[in-house]
C-alpha atoms as a PDB file:
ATOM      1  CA  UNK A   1     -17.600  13.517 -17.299  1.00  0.00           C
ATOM      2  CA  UNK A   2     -17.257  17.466 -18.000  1.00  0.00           C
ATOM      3  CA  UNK A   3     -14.805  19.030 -16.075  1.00  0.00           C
ATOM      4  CA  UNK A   4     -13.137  15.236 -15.390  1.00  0.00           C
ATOM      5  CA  UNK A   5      -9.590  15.122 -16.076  1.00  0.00           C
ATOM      6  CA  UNK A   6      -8.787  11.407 -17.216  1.00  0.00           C
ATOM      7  CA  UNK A   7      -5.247   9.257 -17.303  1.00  0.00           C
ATOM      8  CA  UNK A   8      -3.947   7.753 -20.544  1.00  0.00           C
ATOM      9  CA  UNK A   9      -1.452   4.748 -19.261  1.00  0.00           C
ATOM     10  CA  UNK A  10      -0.134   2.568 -22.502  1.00  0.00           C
ATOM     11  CA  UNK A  11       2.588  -0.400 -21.366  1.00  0.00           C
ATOM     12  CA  UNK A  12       3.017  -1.094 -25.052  1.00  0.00           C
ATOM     13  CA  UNK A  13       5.277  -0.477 -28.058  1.00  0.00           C
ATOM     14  CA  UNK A  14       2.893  -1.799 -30.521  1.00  0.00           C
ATOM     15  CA  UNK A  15      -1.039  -0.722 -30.795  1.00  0.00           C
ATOM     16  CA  UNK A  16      -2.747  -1.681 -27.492  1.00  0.00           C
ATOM     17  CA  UNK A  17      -4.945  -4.917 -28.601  1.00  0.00           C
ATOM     18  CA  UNK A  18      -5.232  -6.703 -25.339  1.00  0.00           C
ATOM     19  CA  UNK A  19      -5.856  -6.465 -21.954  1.00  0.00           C
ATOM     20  CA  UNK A  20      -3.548  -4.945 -19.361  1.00  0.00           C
ATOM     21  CA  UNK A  21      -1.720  -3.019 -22.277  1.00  0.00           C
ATOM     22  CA  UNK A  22      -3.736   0.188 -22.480  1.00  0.00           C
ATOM     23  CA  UNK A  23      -5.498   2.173 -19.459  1.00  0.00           C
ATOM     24  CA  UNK A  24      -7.889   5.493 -19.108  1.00  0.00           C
ATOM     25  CA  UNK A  25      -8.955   6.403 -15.962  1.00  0.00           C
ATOM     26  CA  UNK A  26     -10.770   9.394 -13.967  1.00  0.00           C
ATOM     27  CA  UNK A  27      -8.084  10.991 -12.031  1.00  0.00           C
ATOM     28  CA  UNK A  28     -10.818  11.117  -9.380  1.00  0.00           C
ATOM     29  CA  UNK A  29      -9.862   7.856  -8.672  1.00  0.00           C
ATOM     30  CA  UNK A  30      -6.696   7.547  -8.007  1.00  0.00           C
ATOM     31  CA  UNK A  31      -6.010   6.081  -4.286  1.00  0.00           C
ATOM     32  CA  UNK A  32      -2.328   6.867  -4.018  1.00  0.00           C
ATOM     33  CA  UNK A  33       1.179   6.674  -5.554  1.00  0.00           C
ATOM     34  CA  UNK A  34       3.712   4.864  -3.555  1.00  0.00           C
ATOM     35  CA  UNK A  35       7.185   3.729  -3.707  1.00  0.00           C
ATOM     36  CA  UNK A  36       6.034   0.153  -2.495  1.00  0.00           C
ATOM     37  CA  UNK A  37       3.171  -1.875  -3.726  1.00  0.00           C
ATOM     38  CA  UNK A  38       0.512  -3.083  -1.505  1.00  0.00           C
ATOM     39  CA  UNK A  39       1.803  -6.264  -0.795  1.00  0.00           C
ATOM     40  CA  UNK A  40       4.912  -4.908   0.424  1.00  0.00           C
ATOM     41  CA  UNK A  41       6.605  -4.699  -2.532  1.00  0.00           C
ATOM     42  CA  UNK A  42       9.698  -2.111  -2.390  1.00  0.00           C
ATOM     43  CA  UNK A  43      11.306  -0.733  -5.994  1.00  0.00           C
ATOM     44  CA  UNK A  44      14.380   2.024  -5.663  1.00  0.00           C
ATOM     45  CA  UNK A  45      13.156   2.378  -9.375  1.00  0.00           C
ATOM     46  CA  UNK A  46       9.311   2.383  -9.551  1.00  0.00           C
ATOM     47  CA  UNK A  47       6.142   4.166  -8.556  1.00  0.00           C
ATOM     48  CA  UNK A  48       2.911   2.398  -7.817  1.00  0.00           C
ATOM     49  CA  UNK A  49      -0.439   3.774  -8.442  1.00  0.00           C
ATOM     50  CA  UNK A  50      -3.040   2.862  -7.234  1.00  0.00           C
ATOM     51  CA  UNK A  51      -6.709   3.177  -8.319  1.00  0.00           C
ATOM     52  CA  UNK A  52     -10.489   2.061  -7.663  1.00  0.00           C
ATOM     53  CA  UNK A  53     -10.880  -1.308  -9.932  1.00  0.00           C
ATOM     54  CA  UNK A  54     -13.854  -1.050 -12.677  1.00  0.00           C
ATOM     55  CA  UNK A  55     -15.340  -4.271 -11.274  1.00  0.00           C
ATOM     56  CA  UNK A  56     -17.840  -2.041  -8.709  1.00  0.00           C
ATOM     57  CA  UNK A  57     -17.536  -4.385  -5.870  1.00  0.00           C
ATOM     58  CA  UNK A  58     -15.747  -1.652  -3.623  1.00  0.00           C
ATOM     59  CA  UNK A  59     -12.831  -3.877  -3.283  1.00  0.00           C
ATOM     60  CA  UNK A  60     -11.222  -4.349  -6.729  1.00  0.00           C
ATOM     61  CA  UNK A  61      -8.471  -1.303  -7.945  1.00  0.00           C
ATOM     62  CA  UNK A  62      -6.564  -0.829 -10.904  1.00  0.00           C
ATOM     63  CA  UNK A  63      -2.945  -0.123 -10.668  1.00  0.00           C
ATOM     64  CA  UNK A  64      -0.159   0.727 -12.983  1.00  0.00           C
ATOM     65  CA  UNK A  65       3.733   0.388 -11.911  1.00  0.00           C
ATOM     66  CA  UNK A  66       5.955   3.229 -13.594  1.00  0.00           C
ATOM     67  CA  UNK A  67       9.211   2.609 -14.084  1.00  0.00           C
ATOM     68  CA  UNK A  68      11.498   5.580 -13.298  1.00  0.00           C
ATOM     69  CA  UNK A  69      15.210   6.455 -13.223  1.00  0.00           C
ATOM     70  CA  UNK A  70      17.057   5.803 -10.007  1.00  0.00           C
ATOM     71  CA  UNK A  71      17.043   8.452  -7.245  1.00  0.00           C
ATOM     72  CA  UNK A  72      14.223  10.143  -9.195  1.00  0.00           C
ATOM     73  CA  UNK A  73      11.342   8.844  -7.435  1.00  0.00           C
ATOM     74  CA  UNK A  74       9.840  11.880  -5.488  1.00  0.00           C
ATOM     75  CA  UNK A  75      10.481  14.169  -8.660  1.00  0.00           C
ATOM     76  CA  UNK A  76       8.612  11.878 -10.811  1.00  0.00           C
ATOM     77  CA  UNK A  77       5.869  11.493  -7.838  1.00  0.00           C
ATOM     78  CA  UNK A  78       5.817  15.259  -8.349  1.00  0.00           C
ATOM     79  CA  UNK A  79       5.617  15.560 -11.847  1.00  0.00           C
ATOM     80  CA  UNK A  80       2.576  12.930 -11.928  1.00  0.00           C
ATOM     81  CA  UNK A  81       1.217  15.030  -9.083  1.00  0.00           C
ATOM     82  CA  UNK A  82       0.991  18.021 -11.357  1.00  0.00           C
ATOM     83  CA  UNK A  83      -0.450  16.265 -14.853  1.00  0.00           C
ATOM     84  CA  UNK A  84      -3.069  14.905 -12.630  1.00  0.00           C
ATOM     85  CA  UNK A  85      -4.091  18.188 -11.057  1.00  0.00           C
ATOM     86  CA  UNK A  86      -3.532  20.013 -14.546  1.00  0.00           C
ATOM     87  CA  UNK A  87      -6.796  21.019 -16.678  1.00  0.00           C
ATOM     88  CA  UNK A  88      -6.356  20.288 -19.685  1.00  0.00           C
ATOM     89  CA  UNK A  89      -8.442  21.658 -22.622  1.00  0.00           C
ATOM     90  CA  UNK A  90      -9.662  18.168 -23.339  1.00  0.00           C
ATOM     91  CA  UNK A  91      -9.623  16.289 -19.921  1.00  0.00           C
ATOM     92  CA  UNK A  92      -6.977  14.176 -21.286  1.00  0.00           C
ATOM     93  CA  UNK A  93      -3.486  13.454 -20.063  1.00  0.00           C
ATOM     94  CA  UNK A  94      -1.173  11.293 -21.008  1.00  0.00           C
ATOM     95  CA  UNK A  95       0.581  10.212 -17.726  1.00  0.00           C
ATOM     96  CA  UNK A  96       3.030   7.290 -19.671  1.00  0.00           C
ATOM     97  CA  UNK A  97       2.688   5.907 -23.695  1.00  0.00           C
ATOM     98  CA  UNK A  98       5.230   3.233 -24.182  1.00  0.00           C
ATOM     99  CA  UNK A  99       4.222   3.208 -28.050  1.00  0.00           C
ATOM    100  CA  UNK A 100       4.296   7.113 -28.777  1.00  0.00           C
ATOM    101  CA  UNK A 101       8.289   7.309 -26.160  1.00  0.00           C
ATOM    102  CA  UNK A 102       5.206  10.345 -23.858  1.00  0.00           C
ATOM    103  CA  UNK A 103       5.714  10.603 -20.436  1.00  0.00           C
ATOM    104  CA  UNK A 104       4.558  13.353 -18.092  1.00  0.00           C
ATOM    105  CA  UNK A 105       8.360  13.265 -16.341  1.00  0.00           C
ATOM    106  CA  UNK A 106      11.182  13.129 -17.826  1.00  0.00           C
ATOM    107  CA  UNK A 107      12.036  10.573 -15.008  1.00  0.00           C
ATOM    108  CA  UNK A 108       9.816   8.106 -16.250  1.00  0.00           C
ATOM    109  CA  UNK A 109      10.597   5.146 -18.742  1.00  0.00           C
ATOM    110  CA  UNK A 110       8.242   2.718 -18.923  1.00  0.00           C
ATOM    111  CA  UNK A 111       4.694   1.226 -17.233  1.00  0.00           C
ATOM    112  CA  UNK A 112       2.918  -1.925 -16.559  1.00  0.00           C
ATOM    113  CA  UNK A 113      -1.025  -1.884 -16.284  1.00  0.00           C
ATOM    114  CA  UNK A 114      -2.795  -3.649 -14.383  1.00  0.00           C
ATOM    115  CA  UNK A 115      -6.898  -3.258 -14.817  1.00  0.00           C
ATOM    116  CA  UNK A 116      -7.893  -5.698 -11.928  1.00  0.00           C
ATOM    117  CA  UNK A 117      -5.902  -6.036  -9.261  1.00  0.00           C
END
């Protein structure tokens, strides 16, 4: 949608050709970004994001873990804060690609997608 700004997530070092390696989502739909996972889940080293799912039931989200350095949680929390608030020319912002070594922080290393959770 015009004026949208959308997520690009990638988890993978090759060319995304599956499922769960390759995300794009409406920032409008981000739920939340925690430091523990829904199910109670706590990572000294991680961020969770949370999403509504593409299924349509109301109940279904996507989610995507970031990996981050150690002790650099709430600065990478703040640096995804900005990307996703940010307007960029084309709507499009890269938030973590594993293949292409582009992050939004320089906090975070790695991510793990998760289209249906």
């Amino acid at each position: 949608m015009k004026g949208e700004n959308y997520l690009y997530f990638c988890d993978t070092t090759d060319e995304a050709n599956a499922t769960d390696e390759a995300i794009l989502i409406p920032a409008s739909t981000v739920r939340g970004i925690s430091v523990g996972a829904a199910d109670g889940t706590v990572d000294l080293d991680a961020l969770y994001l949370s999403a509504e799912g593409f299924v349509g039931d109301g109940n279904s989200r996507a989610a995507v873990v970031l990996a981050v350095t150690a002790g650099k949680l709430k600065e990478a929390m703040d640096d995804v804060a900005s990307a996703m608030s940010a307007t960029p020319g084309d709507g499009f912002t890269v938030i973590a690609d594993v293949q292409n070594g582009v992050f939004c922080s320089r906090h975070i290393t790695g991510c793990t997608v998760d289209s249906a959770v």
